[in-house]
Protein backbone atom coordinates (compact mmCIF):
# COMPACT_ATOMS: atom_id res chain seq x y z
CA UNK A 1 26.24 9.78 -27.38
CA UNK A 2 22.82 9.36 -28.59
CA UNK A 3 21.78 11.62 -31.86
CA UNK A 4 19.13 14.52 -30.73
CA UNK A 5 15.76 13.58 -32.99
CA UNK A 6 14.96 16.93 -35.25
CA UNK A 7 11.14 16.43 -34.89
CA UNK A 8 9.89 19.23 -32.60
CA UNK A 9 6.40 20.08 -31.57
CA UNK A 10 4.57 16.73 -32.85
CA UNK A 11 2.89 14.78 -30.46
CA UNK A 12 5.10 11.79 -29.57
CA UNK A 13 2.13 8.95 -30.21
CA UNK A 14 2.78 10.22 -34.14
CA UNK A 15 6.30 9.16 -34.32
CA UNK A 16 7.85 5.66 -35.33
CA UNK A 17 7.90 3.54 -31.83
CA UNK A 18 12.09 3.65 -32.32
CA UNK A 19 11.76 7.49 -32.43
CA UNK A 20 9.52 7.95 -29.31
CA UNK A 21 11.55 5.51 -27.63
CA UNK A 22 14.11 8.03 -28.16
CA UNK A 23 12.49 10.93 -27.66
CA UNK A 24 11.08 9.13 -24.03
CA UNK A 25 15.08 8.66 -23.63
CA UNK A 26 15.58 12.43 -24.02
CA UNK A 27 13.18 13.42 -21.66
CA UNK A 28 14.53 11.22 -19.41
CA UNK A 29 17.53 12.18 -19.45
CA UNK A 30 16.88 15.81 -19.39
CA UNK A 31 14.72 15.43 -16.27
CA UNK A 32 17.76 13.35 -14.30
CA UNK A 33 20.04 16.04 -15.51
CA UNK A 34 17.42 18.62 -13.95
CA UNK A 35 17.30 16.90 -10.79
CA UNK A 36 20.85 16.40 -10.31
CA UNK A 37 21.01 20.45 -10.43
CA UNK A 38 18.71 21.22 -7.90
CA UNK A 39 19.31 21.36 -4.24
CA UNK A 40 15.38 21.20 -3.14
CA UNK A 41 15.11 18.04 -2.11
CA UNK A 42 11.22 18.02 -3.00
CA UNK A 43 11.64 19.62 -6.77
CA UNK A 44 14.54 16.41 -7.00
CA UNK A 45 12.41 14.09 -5.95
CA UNK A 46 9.62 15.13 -8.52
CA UNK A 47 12.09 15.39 -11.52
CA UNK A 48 13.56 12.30 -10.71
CA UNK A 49 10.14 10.81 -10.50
CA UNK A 50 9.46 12.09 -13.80
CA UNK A 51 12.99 10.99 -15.53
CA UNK A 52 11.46 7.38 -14.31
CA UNK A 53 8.44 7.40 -15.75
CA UNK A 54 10.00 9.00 -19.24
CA UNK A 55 12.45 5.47 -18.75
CA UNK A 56 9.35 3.40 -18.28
CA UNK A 57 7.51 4.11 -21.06
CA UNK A 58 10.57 3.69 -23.03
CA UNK A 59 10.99 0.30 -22.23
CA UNK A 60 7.41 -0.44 -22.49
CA UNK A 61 7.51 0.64 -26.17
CA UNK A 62 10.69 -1.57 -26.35
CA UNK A 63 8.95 -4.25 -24.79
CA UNK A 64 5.93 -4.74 -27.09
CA UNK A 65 3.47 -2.55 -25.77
CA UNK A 66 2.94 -0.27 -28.55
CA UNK A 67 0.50 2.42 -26.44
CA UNK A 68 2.18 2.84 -23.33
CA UNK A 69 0.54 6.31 -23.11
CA UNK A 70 -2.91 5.10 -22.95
CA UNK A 71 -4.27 5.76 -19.87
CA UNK A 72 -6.16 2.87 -18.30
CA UNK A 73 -10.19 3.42 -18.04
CA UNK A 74 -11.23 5.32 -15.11
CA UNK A 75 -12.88 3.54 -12.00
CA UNK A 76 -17.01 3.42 -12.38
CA UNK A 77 -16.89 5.61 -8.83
CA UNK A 78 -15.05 8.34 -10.52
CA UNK A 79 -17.18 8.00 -13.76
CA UNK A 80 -20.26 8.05 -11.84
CA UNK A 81 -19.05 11.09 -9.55
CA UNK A 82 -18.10 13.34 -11.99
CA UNK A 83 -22.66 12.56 -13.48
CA UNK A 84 -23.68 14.39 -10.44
CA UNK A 85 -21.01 17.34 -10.36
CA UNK A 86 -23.12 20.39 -11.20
């Protein structure tokens, strides 16, 4: 049984990486749980989505990569779209 972390309401890039791995664990696992209690297929789908993603960046952070949460730059189009919204 992995040992609940007793850091609530930081933001997870704040914590040691073998902490937020954890924590990414948790949410993971909370999100499978989740799904496995719902009967819409749709709302499964999503949570079980999400429970990979949380598993992902887990490993990532295991892996080496010690921002997983960094979101890649935006394409130029979208950059140079969102100039000429008024």
């Amino acid at each position: 049984m992995i040992k609940k972390s007793k850091r609530v309401g930081n933001s997870f890039e704040l914590l040691p990486i073998d902490e937020r791995v954890q924590q990414y664990r948790e949410m993971a696992d909370a999100t499978f749980l989740k799904a496995q209690k719902t009967d819409d297929q749709i709302v499964r789908a999503q949570y079980l989505d999400l429970a990979t993603r949380w598993h992902a960046l887990a490993q990532q952070l295991e892996a080496g990569d010690p921002e997983p949460e960094t979101l890649p730059d935006l394409p130029v189009r979208w950059q140079e779209n969102q100039k000429k919204s008024p």
